[in-house]
Protein backbone atom coordinates (compact mmCIF):
# COMPACT_ATOMS: atom_id res chain seq x y z
CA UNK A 1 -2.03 30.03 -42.55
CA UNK A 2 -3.41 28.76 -39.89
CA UNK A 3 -3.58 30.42 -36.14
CA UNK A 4 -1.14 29.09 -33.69
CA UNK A 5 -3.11 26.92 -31.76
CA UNK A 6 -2.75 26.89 -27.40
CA UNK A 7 -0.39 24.07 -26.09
CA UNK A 8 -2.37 21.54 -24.44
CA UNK A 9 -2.49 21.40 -20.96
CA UNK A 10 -0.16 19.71 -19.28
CA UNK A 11 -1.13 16.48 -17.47
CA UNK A 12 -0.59 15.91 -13.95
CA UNK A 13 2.50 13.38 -14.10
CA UNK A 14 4.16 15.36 -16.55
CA UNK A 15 3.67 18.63 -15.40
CA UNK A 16 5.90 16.96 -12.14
CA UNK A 17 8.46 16.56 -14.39
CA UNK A 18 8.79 19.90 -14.95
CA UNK A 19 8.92 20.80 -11.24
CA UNK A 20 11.39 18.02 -10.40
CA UNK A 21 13.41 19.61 -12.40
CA UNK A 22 14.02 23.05 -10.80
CA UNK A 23 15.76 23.88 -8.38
CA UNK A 24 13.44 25.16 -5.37
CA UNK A 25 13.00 24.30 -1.92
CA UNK A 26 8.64 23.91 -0.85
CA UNK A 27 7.64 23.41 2.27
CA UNK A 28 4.21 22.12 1.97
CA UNK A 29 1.77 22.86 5.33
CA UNK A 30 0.89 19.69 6.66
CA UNK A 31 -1.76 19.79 9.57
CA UNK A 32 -2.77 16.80 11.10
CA UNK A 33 -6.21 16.15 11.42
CA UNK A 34 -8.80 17.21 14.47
CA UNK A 35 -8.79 15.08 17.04
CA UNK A 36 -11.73 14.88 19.54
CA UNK A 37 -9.04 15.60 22.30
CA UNK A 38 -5.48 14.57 23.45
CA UNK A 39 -7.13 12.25 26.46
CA UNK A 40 -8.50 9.75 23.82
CA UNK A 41 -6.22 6.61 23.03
CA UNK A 42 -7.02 5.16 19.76
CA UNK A 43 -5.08 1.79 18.87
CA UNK A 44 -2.72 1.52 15.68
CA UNK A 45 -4.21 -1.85 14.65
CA UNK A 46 -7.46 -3.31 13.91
CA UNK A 47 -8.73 -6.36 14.68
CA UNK A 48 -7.75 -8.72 11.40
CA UNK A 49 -10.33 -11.14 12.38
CA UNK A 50 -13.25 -12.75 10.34
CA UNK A 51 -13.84 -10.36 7.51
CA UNK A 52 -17.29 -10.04 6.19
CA UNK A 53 -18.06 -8.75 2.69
CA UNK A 54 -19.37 -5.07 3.11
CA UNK A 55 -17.66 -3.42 -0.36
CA UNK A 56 -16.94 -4.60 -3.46
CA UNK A 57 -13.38 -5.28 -4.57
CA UNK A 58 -12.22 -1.68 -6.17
CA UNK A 59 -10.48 -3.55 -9.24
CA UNK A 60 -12.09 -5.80 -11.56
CA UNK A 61 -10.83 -9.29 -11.97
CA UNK A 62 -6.92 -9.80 -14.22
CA UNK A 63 -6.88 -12.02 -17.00
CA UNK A 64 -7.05 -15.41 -16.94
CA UNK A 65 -3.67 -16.86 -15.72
CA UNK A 66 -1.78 -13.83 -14.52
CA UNK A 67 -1.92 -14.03 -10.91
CA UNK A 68 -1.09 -17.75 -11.19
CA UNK A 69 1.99 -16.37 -13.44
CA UNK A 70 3.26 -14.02 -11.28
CA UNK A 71 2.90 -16.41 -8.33
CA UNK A 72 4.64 -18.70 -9.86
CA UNK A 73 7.72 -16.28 -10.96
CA UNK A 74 7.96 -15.20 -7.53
CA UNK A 75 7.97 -18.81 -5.81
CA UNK A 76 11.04 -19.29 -8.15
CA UNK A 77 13.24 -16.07 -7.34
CA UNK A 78 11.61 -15.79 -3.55
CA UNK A 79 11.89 -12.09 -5.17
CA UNK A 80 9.09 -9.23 -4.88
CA UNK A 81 7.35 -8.04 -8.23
CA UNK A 82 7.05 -4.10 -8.61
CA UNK A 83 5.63 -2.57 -12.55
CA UNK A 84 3.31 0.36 -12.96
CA UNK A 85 -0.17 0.04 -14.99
CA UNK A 86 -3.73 1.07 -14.96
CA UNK A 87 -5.62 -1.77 -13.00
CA UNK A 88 -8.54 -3.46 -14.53
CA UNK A 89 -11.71 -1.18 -13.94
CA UNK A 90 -9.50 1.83 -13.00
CA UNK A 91 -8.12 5.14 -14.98
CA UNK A 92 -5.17 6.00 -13.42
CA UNK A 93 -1.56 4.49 -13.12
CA UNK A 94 -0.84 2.87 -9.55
CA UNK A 95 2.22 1.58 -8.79
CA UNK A 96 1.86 -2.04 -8.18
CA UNK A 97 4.19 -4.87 -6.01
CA UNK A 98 3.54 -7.96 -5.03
CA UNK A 99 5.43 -10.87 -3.05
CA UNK A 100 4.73 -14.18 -1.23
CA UNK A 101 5.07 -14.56 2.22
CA UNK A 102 5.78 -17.81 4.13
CA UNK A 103 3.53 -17.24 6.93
CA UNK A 104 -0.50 -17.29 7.64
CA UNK A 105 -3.60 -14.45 5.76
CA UNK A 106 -3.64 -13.45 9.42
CA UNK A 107 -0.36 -13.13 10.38
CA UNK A 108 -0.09 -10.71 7.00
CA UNK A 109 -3.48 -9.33 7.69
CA UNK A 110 -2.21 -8.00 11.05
CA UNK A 111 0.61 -6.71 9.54
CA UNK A 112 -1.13 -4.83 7.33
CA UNK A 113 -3.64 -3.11 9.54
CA UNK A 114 -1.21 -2.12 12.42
CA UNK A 115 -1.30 1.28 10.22
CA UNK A 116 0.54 3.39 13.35
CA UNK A 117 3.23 1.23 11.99
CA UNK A 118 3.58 2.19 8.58
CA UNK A 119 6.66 4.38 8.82
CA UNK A 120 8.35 1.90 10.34
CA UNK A 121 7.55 -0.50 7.60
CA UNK A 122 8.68 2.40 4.63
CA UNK A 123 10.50 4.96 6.40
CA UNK A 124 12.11 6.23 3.20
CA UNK A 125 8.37 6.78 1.77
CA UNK A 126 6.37 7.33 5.13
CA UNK A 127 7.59 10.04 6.94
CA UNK A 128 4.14 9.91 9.64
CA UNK A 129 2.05 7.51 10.43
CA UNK A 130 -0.82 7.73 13.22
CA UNK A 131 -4.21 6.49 13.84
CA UNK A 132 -6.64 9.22 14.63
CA UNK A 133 -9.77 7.71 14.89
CA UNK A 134 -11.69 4.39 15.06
CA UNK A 135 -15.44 3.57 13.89
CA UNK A 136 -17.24 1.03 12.13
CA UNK A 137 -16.73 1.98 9.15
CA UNK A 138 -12.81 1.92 9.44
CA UNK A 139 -10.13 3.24 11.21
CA UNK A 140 -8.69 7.06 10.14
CA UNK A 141 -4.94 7.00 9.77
CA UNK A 142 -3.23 10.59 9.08
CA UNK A 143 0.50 10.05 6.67
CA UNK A 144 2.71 11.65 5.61
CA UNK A 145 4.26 11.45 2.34
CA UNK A 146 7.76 13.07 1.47
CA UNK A 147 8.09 13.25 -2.68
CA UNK A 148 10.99 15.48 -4.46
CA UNK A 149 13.98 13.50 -2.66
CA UNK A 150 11.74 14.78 0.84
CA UNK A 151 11.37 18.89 -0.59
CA UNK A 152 8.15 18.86 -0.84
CA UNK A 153 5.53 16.64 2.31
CA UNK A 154 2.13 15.20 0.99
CA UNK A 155 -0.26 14.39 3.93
CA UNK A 156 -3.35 12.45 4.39
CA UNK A 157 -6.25 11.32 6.32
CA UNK A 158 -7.40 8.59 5.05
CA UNK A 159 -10.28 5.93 5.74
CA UNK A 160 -8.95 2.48 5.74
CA UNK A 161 -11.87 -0.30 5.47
CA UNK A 162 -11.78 -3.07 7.50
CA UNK A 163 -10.59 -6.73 5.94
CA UNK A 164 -13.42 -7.58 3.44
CA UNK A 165 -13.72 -11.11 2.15
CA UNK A 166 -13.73 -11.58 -1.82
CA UNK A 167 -13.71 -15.21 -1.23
CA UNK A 168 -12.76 -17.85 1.22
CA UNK A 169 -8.72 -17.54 0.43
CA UNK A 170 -8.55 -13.60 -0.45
CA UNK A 171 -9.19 -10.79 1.79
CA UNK A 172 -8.41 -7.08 0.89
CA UNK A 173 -8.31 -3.51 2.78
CA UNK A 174 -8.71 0.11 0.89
CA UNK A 175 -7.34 3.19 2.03
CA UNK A 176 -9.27 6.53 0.39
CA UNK A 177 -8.83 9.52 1.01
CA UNK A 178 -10.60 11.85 3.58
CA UNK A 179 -8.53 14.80 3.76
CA UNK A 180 -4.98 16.44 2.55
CA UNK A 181 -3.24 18.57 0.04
CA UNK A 182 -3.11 15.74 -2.37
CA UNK A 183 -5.88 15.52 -5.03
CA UNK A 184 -6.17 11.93 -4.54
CA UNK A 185 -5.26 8.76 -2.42
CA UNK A 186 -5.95 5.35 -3.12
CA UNK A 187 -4.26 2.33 -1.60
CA UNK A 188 -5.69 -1.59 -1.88
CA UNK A 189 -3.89 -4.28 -0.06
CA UNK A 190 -4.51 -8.00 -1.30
CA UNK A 191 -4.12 -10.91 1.02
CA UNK A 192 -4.68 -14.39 -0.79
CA UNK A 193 -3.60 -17.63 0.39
CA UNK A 194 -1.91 -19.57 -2.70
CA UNK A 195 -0.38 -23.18 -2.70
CA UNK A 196 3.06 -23.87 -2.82
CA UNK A 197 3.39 -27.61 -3.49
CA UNK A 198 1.91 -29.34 -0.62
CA UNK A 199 1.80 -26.33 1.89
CA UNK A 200 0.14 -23.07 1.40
CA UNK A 201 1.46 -19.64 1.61
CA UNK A 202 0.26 -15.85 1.61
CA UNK A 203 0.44 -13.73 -1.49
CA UNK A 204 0.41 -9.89 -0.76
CA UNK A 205 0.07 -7.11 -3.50
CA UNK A 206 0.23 -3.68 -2.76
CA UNK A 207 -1.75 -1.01 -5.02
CA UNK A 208 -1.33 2.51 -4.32
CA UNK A 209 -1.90 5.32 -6.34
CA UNK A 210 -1.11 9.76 -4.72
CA UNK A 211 -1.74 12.08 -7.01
CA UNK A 212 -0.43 15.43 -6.13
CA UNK A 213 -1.36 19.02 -6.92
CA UNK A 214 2.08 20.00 -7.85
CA UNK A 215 2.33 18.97 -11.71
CA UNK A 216 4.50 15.84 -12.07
CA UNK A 217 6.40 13.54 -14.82
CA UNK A 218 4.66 10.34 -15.21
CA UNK A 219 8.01 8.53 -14.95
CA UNK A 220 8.61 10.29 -11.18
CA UNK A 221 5.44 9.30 -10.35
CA UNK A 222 5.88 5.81 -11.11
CA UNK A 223 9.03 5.57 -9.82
CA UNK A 224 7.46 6.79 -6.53
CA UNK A 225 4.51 5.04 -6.46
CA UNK A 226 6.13 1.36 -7.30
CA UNK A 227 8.75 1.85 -5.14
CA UNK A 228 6.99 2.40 -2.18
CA UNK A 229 4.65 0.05 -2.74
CA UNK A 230 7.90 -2.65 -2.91
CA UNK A 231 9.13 -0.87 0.29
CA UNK A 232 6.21 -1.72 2.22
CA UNK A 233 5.25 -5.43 1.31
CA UNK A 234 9.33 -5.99 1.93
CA UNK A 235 9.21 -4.89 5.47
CA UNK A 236 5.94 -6.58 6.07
CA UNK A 237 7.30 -10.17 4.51
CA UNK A 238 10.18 -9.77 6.76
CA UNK A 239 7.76 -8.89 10.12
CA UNK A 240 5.36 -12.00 8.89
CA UNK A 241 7.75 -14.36 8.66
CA UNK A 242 9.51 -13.50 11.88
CA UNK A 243 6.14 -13.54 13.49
CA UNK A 244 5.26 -17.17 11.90
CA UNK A 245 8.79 -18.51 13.04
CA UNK A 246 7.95 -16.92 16.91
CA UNK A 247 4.35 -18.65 16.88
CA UNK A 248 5.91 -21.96 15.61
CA UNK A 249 8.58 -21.99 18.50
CA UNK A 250 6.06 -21.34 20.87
CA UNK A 251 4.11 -23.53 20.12
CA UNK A 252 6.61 -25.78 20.23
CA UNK A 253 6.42 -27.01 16.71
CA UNK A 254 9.23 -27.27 14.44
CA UNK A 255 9.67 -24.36 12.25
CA UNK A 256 12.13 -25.32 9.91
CA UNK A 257 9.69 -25.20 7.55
CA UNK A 258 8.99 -21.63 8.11
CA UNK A 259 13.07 -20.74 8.40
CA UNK A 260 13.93 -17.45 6.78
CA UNK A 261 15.22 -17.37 3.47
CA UNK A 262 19.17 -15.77 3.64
């Protein structure tokens, strides 16, 4: 006969599974980060303006036709796309959402780097958000994170890159992590312009991937990880859009073309 062999260990999204399941109450320290001192005003937002190539993009290039699929699907339904997978290049499972946006890159790009504004945009999956330091290199933005229906807090400091140019319609920013009682943090926003007929609109996908040290069920985790991601590209749409319909009045062009779908 032979010896009972060791279960295998348990990986990190199902081991969460297992902890979802019991009934406990955590409460997880979260610190923010140093500061240099209380005097110093950092702004939430970057500049979004001419990005210059300084990384490479973190995931490698879809197959041929996808993005044009899923661009198309979501012209049709004016409806956000959310799914879970490993992205090209990449190991891990991120949850992934993407939606089009009638309004400029820039007007999205601003959007998307006004990170002192994240828990307004998710408040359901950002619980803090807060710009702690500026450089070339990036700006630092501390978050927090509530998982387990808010019973246990994940928090961050992470480095968010400046817009980087991939080519002359698509522009991304990464968020990595610094700091925080997470084991990892990885967040990619993608900002392309795409046609639509005989105008042009913005496409913006959300990639984010938290891995926690509390074991956790793949399924959670997904669940988590997609939804937020929707969460956050929904709210930004809808502060776009508004945006594009205020610069359009202002300007005193006619925005029906930019009207809000109902």
């Amino acid at each position: 006969m032979e010896p009972a062999r060791a279960p295998k260990a348990l990986t990190t999204q199902r081991a969460l599974a297992f902890a979802l399941a019991l009934p406990i109450t955590v409460s997880c320290a979260t610190p923010p980060p140093a500061t240099s001192g209380a005097s110093v005003q950092v702004p939430n937002s970057i500049d979004a303006g001419p990005a210059t190539r300084v990384r490479p993009y973190p995931f490698r290039s879809e197959a041929s036709g996808v993005e044009a699929a899923r661009v198309a699907k979501m012209l049709a339904t004016n409806a956000p796309l959310k799914w879970n997978d490993v992205p090209p290049g990449r190991s891990a499972r991120y949850g992934r959402a993407a939606i089009v946006i009638r309004a400029s890159r820039e007007e999205v790009l601003a959007r998307v780097t006004d990170f002192g504004k994240y828990k307004a945009f998710a408040p359901n999956k950002f619980k803090a958000s807060r710009v702690t330091d500026k450089s070339a290199e990036g700006t630092n933005v501390y978050l927090q994170l509530p998982i387990m229906n808010g019973v246990v807090t994940l928090w961050t400091e992470a480095l968010f890159s400046p817009p980087t140019r991939v080519s002359d319609d698509e522009e991304f920013v990464e968020g990595t992590l610094i700091q925080g009682n997470m084991k990892d943090f990885h967040v990619v926003w993608t900002v392309r312009t795409v046609p639509d007929g005989a105008s042009k609109v913005t496409e913006l996908r959300c990639d984010l991937l938290v891995t926690p040290h509390v074991p956790a069920p793949e399924d959670k985790v997904d669940e988590e990880l997609r939804d937020a991601a929707e969460q956050a590209i929904v709210a930004i749409r809808k502060s776009a859009e508004e945006g594009a319909v205020h610069t359009a009045g202002q300007a005193g062009r006619p925005s029906a073309s930019l009207r809000l779908p109902q």
